[in-house]
PDB file of N, CA and C in Angstrom:
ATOM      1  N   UNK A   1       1.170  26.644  19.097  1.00  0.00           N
ATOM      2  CA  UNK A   1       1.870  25.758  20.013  1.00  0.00           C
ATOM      3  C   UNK A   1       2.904  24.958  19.239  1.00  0.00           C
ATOM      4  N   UNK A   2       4.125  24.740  19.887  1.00  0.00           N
ATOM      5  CA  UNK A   2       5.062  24.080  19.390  1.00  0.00           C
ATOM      6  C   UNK A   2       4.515  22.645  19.196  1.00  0.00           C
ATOM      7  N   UNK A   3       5.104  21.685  17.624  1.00  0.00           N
ATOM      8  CA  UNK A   3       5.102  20.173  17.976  1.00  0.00           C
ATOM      9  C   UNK A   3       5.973  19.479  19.335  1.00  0.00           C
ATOM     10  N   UNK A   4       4.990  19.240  19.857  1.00  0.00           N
ATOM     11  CA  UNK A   4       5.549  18.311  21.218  1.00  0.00           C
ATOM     12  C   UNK A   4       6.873  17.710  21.133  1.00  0.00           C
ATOM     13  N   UNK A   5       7.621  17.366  19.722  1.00  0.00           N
ATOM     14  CA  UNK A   5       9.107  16.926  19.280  1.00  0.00           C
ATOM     15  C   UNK A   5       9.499  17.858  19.860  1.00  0.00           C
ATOM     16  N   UNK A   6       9.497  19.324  20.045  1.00  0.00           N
ATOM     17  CA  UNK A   6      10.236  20.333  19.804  1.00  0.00           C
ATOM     18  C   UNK A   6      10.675  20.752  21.791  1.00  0.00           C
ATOM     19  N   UNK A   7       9.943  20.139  22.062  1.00  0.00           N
ATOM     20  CA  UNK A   7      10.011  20.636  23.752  1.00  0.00           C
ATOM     21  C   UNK A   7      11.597  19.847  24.542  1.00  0.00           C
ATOM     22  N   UNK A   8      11.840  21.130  25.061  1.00  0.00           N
ATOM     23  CA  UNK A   8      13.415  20.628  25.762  1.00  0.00           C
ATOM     24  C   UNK A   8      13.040  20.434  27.019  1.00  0.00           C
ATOM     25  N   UNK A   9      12.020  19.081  27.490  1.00  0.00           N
ATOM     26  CA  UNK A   9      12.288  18.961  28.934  1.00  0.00           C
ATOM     27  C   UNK A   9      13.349  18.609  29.631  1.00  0.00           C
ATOM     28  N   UNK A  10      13.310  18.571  31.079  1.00  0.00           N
ATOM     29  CA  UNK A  10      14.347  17.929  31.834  1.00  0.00           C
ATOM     30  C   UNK A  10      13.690  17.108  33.115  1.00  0.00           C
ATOM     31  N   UNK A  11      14.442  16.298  33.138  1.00  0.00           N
ATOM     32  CA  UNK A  11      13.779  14.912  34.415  1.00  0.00           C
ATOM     33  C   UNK A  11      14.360  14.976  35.336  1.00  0.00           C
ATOM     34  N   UNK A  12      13.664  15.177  36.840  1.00  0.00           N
ATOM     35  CA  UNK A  12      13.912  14.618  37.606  1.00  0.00           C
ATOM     36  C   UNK A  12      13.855  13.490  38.009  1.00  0.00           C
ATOM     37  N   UNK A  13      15.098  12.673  38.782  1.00  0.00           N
ATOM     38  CA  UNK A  13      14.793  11.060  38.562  1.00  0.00           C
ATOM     39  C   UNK A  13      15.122  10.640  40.214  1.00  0.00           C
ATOM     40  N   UNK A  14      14.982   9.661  40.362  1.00  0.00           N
ATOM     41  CA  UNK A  14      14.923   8.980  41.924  1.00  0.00           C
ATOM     42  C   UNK A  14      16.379   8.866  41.627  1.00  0.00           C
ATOM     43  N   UNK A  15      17.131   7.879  42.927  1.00  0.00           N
ATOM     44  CA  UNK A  15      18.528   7.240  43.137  1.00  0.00           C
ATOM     45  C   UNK A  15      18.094   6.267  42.067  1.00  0.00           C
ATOM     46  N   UNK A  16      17.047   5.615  41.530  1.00  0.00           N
ATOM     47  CA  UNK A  16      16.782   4.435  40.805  1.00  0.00           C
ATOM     48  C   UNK A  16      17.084   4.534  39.142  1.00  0.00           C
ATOM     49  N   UNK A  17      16.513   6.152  39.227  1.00  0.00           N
ATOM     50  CA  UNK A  17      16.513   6.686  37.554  1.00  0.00           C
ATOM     51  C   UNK A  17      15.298   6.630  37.166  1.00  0.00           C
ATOM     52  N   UNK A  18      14.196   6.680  38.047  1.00  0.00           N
ATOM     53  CA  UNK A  18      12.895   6.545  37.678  1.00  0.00           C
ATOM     54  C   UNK A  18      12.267   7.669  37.771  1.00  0.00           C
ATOM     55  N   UNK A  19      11.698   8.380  36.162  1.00  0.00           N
ATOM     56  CA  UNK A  19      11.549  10.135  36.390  1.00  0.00           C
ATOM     57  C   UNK A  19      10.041  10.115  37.323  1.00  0.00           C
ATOM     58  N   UNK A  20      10.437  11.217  38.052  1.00  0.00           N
ATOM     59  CA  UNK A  20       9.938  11.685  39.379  1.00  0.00           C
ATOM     60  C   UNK A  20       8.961  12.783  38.725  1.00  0.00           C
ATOM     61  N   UNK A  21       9.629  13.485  38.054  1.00  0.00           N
ATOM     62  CA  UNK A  21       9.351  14.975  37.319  1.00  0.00           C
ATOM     63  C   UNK A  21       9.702  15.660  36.083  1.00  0.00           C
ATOM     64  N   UNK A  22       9.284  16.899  35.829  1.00  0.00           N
ATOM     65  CA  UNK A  22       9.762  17.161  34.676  1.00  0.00           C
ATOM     66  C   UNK A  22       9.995  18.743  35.004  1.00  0.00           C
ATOM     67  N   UNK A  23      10.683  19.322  34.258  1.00  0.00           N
ATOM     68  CA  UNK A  23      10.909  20.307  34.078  1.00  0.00           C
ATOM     69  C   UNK A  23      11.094  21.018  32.871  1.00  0.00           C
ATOM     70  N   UNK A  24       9.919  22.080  32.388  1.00  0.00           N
ATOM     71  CA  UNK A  24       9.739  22.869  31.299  1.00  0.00           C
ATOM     72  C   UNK A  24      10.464  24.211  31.166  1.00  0.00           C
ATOM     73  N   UNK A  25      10.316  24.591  30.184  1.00  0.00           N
ATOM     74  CA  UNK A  25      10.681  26.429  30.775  1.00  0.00           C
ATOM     75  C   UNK A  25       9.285  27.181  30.791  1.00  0.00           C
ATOM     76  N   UNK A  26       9.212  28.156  30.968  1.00  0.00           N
ATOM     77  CA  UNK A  26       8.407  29.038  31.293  1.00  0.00           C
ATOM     78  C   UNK A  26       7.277  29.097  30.274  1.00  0.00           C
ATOM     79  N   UNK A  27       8.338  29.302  28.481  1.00  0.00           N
ATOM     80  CA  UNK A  27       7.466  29.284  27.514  1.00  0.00           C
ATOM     81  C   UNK A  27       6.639  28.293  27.040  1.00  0.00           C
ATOM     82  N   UNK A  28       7.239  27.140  27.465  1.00  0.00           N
ATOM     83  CA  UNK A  28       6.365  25.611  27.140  1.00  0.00           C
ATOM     84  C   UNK A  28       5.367  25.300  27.652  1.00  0.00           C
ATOM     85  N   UNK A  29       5.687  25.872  29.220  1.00  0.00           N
ATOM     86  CA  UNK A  29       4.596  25.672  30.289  1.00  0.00           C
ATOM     87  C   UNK A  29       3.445  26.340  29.860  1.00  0.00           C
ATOM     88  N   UNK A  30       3.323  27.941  30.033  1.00  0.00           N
ATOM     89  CA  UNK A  30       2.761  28.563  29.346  1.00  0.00           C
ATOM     90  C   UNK A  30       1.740  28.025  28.027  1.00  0.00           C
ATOM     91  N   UNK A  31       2.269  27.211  26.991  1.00  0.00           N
ATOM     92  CA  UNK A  31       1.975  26.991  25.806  1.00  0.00           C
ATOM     93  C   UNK A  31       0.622  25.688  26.153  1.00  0.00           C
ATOM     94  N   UNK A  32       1.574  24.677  26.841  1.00  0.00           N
ATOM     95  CA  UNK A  32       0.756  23.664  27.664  1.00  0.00           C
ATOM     96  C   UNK A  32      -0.304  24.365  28.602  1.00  0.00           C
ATOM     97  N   UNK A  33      -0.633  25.026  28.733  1.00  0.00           N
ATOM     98  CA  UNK A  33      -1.467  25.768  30.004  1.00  0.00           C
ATOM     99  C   UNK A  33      -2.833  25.844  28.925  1.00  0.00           C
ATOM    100  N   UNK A  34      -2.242  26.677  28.106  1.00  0.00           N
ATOM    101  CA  UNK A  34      -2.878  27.680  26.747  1.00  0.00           C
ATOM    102  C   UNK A  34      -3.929  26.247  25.986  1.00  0.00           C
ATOM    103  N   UNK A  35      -3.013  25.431  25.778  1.00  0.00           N
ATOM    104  CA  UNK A  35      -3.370  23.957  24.844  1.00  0.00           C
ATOM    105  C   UNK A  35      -4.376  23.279  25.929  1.00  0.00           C
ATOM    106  N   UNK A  36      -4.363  23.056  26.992  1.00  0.00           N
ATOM    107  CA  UNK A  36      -5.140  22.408  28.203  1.00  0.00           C
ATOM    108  C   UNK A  36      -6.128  23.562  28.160  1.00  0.00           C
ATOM    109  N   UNK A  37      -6.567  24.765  28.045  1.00  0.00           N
ATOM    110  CA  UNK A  37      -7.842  26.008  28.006  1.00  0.00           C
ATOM    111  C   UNK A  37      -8.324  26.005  26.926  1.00  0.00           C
ATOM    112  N   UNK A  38      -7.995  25.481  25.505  1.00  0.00           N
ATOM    113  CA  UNK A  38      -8.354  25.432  24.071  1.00  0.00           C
ATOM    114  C   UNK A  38      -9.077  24.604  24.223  1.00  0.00           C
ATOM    115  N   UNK A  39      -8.779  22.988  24.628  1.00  0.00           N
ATOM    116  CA  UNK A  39      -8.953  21.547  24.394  1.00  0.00           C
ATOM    117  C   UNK A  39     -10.370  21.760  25.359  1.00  0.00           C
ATOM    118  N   UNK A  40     -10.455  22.101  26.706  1.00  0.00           N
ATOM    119  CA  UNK A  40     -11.507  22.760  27.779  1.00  0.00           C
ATOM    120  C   UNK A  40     -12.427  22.900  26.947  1.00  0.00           C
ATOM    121  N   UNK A  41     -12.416  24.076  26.329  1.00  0.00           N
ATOM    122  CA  UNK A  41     -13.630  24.981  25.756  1.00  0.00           C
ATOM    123  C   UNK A  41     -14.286  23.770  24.431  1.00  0.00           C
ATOM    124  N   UNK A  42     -13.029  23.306  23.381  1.00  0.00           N
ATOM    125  CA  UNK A  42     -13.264  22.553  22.545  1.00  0.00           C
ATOM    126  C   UNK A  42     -14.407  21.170  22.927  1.00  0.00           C
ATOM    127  N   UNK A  43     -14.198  20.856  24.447  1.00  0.00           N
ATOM    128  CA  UNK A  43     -15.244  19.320  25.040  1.00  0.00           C
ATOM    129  C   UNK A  43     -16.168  20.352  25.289  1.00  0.00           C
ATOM    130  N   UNK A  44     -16.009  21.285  25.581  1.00  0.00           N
ATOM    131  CA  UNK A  44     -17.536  21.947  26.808  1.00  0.00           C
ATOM    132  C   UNK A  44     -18.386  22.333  25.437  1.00  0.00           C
ATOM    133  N   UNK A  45     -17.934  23.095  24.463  1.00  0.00           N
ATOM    134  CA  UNK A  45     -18.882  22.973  22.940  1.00  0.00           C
ATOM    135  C   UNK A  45     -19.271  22.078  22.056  1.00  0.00           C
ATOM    136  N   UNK A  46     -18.756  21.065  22.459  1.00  0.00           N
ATOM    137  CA  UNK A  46     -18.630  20.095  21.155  1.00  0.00           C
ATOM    138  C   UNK A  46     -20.095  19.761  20.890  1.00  0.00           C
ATOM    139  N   UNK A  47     -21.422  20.256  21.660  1.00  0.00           N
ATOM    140  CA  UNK A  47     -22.434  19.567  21.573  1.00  0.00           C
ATOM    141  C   UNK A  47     -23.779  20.581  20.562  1.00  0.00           C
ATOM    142  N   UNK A  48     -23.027  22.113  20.892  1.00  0.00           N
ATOM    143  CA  UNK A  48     -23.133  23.346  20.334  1.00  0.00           C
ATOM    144  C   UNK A  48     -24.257  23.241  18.560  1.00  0.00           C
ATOM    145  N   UNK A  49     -24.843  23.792  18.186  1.00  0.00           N
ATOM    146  CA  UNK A  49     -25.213  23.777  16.813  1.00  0.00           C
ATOM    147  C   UNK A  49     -24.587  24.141  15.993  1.00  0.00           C
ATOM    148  N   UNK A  50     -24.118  24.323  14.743  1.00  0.00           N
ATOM    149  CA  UNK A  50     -23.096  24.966  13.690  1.00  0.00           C
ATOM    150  C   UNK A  50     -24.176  25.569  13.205  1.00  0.00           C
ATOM    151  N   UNK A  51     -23.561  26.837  12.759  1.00  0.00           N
ATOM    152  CA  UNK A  51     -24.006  27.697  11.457  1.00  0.00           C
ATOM    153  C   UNK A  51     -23.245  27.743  10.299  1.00  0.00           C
ATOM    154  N   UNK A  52     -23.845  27.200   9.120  1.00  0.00           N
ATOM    155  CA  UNK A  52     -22.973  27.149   7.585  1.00  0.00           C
ATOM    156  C   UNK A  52     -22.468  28.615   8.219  1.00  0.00           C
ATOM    157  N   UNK A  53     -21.435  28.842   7.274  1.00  0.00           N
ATOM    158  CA  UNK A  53     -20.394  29.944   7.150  1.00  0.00           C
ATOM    159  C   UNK A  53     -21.195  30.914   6.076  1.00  0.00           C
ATOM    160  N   UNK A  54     -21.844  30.800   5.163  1.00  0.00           N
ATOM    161  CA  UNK A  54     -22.809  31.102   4.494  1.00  0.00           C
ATOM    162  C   UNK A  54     -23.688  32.234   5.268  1.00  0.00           C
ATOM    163  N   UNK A  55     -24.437  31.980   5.913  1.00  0.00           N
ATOM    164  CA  UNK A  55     -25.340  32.256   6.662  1.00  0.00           C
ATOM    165  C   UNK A  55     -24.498  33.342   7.283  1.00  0.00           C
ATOM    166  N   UNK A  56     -23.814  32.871   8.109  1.00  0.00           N
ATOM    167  CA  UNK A  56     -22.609  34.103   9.430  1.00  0.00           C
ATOM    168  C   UNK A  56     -22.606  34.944   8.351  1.00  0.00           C
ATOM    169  N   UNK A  57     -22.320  34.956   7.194  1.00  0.00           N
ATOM    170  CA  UNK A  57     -21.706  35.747   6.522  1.00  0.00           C
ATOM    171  C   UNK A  57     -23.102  36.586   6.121  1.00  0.00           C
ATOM    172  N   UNK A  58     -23.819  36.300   5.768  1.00  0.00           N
ATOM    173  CA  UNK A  58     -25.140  37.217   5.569  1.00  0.00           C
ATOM    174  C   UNK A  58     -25.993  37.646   6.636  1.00  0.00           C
ATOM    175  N   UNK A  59     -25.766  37.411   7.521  1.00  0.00           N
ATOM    176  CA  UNK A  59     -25.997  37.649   8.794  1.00  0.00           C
ATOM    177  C   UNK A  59     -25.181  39.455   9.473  1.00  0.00           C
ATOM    178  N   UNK A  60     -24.146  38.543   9.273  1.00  0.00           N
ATOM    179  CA  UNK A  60     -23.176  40.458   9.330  1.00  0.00           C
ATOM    180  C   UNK A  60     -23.613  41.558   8.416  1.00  0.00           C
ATOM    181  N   UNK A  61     -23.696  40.950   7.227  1.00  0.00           N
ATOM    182  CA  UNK A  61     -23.795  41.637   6.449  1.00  0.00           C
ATOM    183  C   UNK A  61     -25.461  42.338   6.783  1.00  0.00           C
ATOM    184  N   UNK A  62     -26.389  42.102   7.171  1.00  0.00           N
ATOM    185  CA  UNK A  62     -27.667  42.219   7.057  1.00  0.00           C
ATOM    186  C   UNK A  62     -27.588  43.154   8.569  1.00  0.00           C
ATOM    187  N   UNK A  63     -26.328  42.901   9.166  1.00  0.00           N
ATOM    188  CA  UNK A  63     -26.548  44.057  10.558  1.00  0.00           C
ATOM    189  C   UNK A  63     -24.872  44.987  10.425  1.00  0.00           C
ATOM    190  N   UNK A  64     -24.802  45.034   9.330  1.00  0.00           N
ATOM    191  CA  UNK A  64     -23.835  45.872   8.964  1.00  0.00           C
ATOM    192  C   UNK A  64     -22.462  45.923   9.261  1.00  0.00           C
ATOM    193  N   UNK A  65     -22.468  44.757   9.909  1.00  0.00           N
ATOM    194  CA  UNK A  65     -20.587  44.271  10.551  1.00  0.00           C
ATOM    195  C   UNK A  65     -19.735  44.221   8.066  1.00  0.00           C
ATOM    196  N   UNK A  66     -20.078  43.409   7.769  1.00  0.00           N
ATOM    197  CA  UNK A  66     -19.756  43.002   6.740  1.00  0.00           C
ATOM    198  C   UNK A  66     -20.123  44.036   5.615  1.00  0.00           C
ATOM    199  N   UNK A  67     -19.114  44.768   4.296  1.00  0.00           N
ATOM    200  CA  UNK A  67     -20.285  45.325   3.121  1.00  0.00           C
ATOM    201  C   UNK A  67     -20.859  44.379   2.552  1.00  0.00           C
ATOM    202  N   UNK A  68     -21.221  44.621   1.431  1.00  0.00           N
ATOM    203  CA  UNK A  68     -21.975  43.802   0.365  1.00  0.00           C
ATOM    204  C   UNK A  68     -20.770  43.592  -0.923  1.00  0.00           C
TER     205      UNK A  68
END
C-alpha cells in the first residue's frame, strides 16, 4: 500500500467550501479496501496463540513440507 502522503485525492465541497467528499481513483480505492480486510483479520486474531518460528519450522520439516 502506498504512504497515505502519496494519494491524489479530490474534494467535493459545498457553495461554503466545506468538503462533502472525496474522490480516489480506482487504484487507491482498491488499496484502501485491501488495508481495511488486512487491519479486519489483524483485530479478529489478535487474541490467537503464537508459535516460536522455531517450532513451524520443525514442524514442516517433521511432515515433510521443509528438507532437513
Amino acid at each position: 500500500m502506498q504512504p497515505k502522503s502519496t494519494y491524489q485525492p479530490e474534494y467535493i465541497t459545498d457553495t461554503e467550501g466545506n468538503r462533502k467528499g472525496v474522490i480516489l481513483s480506482m487504484e487507491e480505492y482498491h488499496e484502501l479496501l485491501e488495508d481495511i480486510a488486512d487491519r479486519a483479520v489483524i483485530a479478529e486474531r489478535r487474541e490467537e496463540l503464537t508459535i516460536p518460528h522455531a517450532e513451524v519450522l520443525e514442524e514442516l520439516k517433521r511432515n515433510g513440507y521443509l528438507s532437513n
